[in-house]
C-alpha atoms as a PDB file:
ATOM      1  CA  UNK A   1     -63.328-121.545 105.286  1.00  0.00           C
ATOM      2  CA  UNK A   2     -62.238-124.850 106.419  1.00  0.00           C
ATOM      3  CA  UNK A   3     -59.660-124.949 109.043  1.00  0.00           C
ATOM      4  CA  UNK A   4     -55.855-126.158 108.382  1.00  0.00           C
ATOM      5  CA  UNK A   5     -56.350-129.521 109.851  1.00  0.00           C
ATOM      6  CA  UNK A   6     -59.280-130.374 107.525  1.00  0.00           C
ATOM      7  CA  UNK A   7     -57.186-129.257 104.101  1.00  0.00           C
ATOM      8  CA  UNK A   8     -54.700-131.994 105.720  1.00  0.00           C
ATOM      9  CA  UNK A   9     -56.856-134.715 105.997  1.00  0.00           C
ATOM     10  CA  UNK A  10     -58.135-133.191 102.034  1.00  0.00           C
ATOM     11  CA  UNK A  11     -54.549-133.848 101.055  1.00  0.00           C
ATOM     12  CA  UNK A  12     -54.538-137.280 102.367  1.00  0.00           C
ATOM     13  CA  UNK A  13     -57.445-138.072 100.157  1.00  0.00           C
ATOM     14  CA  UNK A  14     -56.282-136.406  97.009  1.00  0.00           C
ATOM     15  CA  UNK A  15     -52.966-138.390  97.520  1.00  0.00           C
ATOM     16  CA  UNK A  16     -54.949-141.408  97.806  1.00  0.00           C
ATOM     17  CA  UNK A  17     -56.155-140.776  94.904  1.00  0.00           C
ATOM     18  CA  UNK A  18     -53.207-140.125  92.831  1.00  0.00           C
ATOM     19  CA  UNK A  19     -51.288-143.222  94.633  1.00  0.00           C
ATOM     20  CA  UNK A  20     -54.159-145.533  93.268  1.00  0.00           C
ATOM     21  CA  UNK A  21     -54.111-143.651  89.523  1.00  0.00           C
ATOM     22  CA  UNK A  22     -50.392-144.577  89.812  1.00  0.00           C
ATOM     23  CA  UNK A  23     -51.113-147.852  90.824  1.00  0.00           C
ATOM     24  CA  UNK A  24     -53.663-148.257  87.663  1.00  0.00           C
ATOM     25  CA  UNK A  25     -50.936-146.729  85.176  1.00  0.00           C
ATOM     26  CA  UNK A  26     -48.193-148.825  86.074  1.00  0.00           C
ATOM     27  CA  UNK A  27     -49.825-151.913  85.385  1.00  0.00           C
ATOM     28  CA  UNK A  28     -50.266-150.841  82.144  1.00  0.00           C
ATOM     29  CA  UNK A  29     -46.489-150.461  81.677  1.00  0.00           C
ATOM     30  CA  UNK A  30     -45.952-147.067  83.059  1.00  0.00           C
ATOM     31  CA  UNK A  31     -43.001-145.771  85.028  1.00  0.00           C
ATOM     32  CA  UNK A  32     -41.257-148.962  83.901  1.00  0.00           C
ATOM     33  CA  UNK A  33     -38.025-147.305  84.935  1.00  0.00           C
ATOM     34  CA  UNK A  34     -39.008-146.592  88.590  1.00  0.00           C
ATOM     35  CA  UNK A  35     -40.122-150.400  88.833  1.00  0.00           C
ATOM     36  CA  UNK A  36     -37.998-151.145  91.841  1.00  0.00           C
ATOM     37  CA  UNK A  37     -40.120-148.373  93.699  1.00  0.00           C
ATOM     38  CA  UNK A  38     -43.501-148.241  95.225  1.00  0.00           C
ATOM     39  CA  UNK A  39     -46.144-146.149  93.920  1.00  0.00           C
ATOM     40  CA  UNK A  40     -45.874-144.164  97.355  1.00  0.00           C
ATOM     41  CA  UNK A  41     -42.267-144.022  96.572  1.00  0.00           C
ATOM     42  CA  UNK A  42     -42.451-143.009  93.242  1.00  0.00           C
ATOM     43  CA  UNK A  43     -45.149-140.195  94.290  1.00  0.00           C
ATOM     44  CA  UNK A  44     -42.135-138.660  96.627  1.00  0.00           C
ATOM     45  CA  UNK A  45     -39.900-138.537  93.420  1.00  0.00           C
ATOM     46  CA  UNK A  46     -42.482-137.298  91.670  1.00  0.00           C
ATOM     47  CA  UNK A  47     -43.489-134.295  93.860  1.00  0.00           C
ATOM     48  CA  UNK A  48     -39.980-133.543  94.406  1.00  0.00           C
ATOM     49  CA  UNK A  49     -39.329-133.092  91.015  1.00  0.00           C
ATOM     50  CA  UNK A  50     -37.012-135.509  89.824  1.00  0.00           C
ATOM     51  CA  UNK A  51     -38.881-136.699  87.278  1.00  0.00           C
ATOM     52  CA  UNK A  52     -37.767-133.587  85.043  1.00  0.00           C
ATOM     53  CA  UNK A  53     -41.180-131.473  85.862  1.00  0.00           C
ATOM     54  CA  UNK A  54     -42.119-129.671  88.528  1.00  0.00           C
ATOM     55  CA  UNK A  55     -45.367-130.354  90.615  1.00  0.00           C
ATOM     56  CA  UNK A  56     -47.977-128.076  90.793  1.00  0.00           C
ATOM     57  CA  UNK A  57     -49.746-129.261  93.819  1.00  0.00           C
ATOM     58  CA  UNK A  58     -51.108-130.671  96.186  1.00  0.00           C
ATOM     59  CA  UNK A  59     -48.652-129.504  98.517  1.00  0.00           C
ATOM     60  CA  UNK A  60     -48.101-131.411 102.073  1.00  0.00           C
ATOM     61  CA  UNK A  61     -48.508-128.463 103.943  1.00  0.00           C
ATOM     62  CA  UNK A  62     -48.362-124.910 103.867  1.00  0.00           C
ATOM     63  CA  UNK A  63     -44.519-124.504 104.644  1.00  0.00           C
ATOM     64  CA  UNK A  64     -44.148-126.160 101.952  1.00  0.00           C
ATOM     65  CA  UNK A  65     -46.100-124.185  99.663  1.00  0.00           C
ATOM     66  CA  UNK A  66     -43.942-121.259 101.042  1.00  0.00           C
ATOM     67  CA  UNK A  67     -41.054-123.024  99.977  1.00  0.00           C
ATOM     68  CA  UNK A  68     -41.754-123.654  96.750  1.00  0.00           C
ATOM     69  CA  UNK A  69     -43.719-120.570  95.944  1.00  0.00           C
ATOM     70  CA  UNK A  70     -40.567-118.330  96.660  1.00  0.00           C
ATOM     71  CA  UNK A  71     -41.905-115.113  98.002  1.00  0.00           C
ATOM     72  CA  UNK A  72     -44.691-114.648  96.091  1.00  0.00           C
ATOM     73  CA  UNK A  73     -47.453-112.373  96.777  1.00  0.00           C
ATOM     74  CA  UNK A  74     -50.763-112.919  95.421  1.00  0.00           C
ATOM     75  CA  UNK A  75     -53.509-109.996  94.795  1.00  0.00           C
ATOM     76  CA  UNK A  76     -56.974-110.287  96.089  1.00  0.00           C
ATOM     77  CA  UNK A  77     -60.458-108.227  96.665  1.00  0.00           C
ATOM     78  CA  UNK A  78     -61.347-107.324 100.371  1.00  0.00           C
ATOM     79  CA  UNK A  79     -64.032-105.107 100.879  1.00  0.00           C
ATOM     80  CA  UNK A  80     -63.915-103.209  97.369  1.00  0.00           C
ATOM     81  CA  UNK A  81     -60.146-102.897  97.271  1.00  0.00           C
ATOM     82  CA  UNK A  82     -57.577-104.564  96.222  1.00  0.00           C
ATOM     83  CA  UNK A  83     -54.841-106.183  98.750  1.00  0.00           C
ATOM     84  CA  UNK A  84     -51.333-107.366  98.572  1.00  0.00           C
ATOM     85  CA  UNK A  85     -51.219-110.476 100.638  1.00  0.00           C
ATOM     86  CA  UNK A  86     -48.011-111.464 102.683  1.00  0.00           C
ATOM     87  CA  UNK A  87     -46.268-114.503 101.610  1.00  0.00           C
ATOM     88  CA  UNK A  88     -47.647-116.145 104.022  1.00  0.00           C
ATOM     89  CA  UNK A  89     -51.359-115.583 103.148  1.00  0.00           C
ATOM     90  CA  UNK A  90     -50.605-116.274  99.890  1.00  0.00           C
ATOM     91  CA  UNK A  91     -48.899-119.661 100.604  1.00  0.00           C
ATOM     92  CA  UNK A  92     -52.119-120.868 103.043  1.00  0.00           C
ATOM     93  CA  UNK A  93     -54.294-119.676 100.197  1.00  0.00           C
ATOM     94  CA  UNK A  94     -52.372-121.617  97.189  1.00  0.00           C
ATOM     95  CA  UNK A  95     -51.958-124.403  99.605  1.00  0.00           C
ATOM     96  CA  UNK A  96     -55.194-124.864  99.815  1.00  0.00           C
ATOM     97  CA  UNK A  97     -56.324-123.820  96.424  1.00  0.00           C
ATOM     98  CA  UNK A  98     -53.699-126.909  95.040  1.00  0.00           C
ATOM     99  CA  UNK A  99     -55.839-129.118  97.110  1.00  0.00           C
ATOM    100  CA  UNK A 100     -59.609-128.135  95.817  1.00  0.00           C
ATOM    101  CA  UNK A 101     -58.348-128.103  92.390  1.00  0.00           C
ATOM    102  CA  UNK A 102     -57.128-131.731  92.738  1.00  0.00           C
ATOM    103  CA  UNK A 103     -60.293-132.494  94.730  1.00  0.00           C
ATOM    104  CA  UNK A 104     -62.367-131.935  91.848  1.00  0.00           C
ATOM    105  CA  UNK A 105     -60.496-133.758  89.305  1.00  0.00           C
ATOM    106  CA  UNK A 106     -61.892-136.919  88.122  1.00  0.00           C
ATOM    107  CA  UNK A 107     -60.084-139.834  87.365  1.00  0.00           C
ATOM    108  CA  UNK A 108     -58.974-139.024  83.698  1.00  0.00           C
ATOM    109  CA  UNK A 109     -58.092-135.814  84.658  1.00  0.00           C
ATOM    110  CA  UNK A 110     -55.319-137.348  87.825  1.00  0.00           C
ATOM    111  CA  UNK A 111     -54.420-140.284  85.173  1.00  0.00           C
ATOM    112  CA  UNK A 112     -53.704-137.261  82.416  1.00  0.00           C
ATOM    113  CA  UNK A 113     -51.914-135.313  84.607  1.00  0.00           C
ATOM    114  CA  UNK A 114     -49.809-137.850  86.754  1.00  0.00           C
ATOM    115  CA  UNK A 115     -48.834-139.795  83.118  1.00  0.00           C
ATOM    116  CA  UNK A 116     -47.088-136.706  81.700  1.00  0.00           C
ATOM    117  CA  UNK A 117     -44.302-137.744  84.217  1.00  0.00           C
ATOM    118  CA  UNK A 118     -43.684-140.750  82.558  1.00  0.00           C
ATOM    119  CA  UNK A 119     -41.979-139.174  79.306  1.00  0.00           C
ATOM    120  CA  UNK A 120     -40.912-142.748  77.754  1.00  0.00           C
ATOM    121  CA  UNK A 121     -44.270-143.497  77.601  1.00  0.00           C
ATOM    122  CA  UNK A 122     -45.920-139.867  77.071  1.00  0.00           C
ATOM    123  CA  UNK A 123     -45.470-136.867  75.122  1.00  0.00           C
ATOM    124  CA  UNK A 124     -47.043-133.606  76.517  1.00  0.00           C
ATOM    125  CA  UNK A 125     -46.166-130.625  74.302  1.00  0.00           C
ATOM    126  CA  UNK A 126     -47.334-126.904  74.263  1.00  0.00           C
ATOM    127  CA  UNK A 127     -49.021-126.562  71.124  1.00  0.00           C
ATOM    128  CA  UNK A 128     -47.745-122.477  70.716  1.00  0.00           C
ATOM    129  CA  UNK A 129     -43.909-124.035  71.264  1.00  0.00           C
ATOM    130  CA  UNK A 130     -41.611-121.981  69.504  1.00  0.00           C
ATOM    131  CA  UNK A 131     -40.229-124.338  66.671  1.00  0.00           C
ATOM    132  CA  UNK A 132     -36.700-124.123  65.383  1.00  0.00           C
ATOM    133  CA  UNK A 133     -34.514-126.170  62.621  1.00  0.00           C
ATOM    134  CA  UNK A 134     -34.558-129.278  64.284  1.00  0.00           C
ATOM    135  CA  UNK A 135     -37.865-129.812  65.648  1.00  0.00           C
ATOM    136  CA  UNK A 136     -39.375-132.131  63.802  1.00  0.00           C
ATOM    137  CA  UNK A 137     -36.611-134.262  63.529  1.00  0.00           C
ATOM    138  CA  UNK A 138     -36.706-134.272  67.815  1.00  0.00           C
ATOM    139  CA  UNK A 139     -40.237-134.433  67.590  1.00  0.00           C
ATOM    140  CA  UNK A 140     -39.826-137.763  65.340  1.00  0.00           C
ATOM    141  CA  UNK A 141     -37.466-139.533  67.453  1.00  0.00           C
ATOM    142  CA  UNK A 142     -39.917-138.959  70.796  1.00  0.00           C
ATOM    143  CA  UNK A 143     -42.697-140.598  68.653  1.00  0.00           C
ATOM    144  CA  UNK A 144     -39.924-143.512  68.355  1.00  0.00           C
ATOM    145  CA  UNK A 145     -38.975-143.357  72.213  1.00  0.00           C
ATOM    146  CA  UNK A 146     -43.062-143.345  72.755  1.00  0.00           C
ATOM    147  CA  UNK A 147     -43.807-146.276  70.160  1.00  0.00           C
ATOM    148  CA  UNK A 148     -43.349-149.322  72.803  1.00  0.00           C
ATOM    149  CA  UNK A 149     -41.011-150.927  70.114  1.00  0.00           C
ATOM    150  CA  UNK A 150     -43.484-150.826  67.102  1.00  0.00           C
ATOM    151  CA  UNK A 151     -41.639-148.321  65.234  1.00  0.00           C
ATOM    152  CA  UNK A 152     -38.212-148.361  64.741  1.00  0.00           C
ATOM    153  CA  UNK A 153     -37.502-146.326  61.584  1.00  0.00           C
ATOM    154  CA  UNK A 154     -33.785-146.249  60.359  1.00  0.00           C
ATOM    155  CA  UNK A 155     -31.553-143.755  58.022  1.00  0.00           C
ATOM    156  CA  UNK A 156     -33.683-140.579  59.961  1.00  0.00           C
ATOM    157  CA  UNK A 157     -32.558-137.846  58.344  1.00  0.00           C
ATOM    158  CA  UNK A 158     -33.781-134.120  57.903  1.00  0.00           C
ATOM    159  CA  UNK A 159     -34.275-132.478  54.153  1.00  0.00           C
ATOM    160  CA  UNK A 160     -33.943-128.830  53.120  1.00  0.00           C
ATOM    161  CA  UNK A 161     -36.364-126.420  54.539  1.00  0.00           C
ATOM    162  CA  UNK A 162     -39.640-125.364  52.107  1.00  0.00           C
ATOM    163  CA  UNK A 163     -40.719-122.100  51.855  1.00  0.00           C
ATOM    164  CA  UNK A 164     -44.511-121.537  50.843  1.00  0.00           C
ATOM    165  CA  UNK A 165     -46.148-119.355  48.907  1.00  0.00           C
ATOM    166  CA  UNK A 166     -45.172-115.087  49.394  1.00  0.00           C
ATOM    167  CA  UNK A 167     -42.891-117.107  52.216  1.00  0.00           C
ATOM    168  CA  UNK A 168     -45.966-116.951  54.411  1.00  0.00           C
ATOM    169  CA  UNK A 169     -45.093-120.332  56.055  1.00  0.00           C
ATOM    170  CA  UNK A 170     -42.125-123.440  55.724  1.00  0.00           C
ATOM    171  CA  UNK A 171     -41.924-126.732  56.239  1.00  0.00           C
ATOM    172  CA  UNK A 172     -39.090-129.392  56.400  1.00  0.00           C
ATOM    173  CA  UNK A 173     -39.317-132.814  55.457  1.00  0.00           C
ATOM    174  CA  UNK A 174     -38.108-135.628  57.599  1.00  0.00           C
ATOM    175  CA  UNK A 175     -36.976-138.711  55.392  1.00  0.00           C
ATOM    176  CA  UNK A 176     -37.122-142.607  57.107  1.00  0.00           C
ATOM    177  CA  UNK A 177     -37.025-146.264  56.467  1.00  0.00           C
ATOM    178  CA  UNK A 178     -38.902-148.194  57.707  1.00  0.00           C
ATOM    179  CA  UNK A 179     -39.319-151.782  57.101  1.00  0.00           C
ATOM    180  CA  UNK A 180     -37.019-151.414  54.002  1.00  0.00           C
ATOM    181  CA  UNK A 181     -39.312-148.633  52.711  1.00  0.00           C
ATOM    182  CA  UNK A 182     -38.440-144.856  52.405  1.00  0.00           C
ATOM    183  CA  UNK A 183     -40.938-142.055  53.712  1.00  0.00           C
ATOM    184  CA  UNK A 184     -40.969-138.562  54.459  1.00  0.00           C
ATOM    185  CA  UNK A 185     -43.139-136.441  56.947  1.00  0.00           C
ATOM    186  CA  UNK A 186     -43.521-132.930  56.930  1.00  0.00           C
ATOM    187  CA  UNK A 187     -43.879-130.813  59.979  1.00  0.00           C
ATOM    188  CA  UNK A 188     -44.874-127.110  59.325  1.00  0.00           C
ATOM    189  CA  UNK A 189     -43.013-124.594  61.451  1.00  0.00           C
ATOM    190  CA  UNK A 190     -44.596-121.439  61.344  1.00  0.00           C
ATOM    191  CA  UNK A 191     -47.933-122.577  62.259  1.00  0.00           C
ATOM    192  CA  UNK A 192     -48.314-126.005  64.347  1.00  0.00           C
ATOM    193  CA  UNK A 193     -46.772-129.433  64.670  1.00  0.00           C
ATOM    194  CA  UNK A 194     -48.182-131.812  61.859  1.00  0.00           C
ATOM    195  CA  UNK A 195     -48.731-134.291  64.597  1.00  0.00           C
ATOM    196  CA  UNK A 196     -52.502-135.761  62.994  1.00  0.00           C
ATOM    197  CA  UNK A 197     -50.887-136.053  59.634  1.00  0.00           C
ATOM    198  CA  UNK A 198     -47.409-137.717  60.817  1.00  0.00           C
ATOM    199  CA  UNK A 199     -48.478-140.227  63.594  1.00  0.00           C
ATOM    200  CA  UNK A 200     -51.400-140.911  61.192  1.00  0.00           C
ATOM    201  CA  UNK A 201     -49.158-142.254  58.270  1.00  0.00           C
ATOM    202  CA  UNK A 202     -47.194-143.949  61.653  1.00  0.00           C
ATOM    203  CA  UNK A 203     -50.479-145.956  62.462  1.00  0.00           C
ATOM    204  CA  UNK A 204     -51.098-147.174  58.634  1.00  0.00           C
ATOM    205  CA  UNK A 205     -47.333-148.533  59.031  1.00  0.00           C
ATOM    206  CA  UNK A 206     -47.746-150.346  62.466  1.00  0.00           C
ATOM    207  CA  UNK A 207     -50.728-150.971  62.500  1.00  0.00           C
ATOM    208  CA  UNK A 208     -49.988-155.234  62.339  1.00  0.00           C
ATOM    209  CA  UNK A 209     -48.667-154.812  66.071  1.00  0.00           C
ATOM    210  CA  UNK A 210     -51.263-153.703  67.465  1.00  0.00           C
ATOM    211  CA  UNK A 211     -50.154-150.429  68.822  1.00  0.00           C
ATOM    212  CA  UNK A 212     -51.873-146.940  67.891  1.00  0.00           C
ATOM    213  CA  UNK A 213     -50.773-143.552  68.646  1.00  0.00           C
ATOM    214  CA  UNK A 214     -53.884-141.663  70.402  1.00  0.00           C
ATOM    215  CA  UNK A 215     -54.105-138.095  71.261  1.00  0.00           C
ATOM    216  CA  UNK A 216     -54.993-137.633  74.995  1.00  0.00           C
ATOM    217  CA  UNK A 217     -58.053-135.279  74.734  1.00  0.00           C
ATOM    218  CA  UNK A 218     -57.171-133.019  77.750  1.00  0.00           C
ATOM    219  CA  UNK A 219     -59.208-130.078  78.889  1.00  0.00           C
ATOM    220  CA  UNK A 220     -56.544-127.418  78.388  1.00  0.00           C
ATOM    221  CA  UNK A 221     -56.375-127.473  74.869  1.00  0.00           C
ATOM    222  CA  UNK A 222     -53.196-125.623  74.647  1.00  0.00           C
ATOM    223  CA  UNK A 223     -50.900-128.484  75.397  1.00  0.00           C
ATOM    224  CA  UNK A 224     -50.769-131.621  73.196  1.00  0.00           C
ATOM    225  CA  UNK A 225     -50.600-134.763  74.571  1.00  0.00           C
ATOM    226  CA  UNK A 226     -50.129-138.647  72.722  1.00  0.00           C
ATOM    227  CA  UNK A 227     -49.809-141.789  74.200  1.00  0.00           C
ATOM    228  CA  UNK A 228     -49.289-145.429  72.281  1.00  0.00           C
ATOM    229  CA  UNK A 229     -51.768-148.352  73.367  1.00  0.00           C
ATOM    230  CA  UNK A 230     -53.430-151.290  72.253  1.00  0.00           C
ATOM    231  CA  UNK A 231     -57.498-151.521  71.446  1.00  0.00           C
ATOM    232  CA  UNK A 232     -57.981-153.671  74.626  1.00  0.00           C
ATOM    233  CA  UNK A 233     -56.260-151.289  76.670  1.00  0.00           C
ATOM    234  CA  UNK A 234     -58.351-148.210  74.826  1.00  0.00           C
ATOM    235  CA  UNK A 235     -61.521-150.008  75.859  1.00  0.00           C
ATOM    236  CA  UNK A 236     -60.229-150.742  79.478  1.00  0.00           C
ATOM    237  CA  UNK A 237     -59.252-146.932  79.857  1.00  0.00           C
ATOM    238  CA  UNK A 238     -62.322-145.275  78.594  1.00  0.00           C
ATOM    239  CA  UNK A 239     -64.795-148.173  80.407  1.00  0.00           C
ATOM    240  CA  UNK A 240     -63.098-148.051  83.513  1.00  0.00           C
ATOM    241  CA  UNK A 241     -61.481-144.235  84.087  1.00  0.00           C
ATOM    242  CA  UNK A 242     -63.670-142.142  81.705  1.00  0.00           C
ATOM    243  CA  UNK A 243     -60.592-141.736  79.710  1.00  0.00           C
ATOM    244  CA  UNK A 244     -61.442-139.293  76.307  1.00  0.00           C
ATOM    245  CA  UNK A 245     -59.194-140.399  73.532  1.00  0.00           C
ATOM    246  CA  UNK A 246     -59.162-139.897  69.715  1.00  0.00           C
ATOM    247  CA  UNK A 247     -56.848-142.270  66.823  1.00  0.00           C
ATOM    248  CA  UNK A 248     -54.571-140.052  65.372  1.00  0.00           C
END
């Protein structure tokens, strides 16, 4: 196993890496907030979590890992048996665990990844979230925060809730104008966000600016994640970073 010293110069790499995939995203109008900082700052924020999410590695060092991984104690096989490690073992070993995973990533995967802390510009969403009354009127306006200005619906409103046949699933409707126009949108509770359907529709009404919602084709398929860009910048993306995106 490498030694300590070599995971540190790793690290150094891997944040090289993400530095320059920050450097990429925000000139494409990422982290427009955090303009006053440099991408090395903004990395610092980032890892400290004060971006609202916390990091999952790379970590700087092991003591940090410690830190951050509170005690815990991971399980592994040594000779045939299983073994407890001390929190220290198990910090060195996540430590450098973070720092293989990350070394393996390619670039979509550290653009995907260090994006998601941008949430004016992204939304990443756990497909199996628990939905409530509510949702999809939330889940509306964060298309609106997400939209880069190209839709601004007015008079958002929520309807009553729809109950399906034998009650197996519901639905509630949420009513818009936009451009002087009424719609409605349904997104289905009991079984998934209706995100293909309702950003869609969204793209038929904007689609004069030039702007298109896209769903961020991630490997873990359990999280949802949509972005707004422009053709030119779709082309750029996928030529450039490998980037796998589909029109919604």
């Amino acid at each position: 196993m490498d030694s300590v010293d070599e995971y540190r110069e790793k690290y150094e790499l891997a944040k090289r890496r993400i530095i320059s995939s920050l450097d990429r995203l925000r000139r494409l109008g990422f982290f427009e907030d955090y303009s006053n900082l440099t991408s090395e700052e903004l990395f610092e924020k980032i890892r400290n979590g004060e971006l609202g999410r916390e990091w999952p590695g790379p970590w700087e060092s092991i003591e940090e890992a410690k830190r951050l991984l509170v005690g815990a104690r991971d399980l592994v096989e040594d000779g045939g048996k299983t073994r407890i490690l001390t929190t220290e073992e198990t910090a060195e070993k996540e430590y450098k665990e973070s720092i293989e995973e990350w070394m393996k990533k390619d670039d979509f995967d550290i653009d995907a990844e260090v994006m998601a802390y941008d949430t004016k510009r992204v939304i990443l969403e756990d497909v199996e979230t628990s939905s409530y009354r509510g949702f999809g009127l939330e889940f509306l306006q964060r298309l609106v925060q997400i939209s880069r200005g190209a839709f601004n619906p007015t008079d958002v409103r929520e309807g009553k809730k729809i109950f399906g046949r034998k009650h197996t699933w519901w639905k509630v409707p949420v009513y818009f104008k936009f451009r002087g126009q009424e719609y409605s949108d349904e997104f289905i509770y009991s079984a998934s966000i209706n995100i293909d359907s309702v950003a869609g529709r969204i793209n038929e009404l904007i689609k004069d600016t030039g702007y298109q919602y896209y769903r961020i084709c991630l490997f873990d398929s359990s999280n949802l994640s949509v972005v707004v860009l422009t053709e030119e910048e779709v082309k750029k993306l996928v030529e450039e970073r490998g980037w796998e995106l589909q029109r919604l």
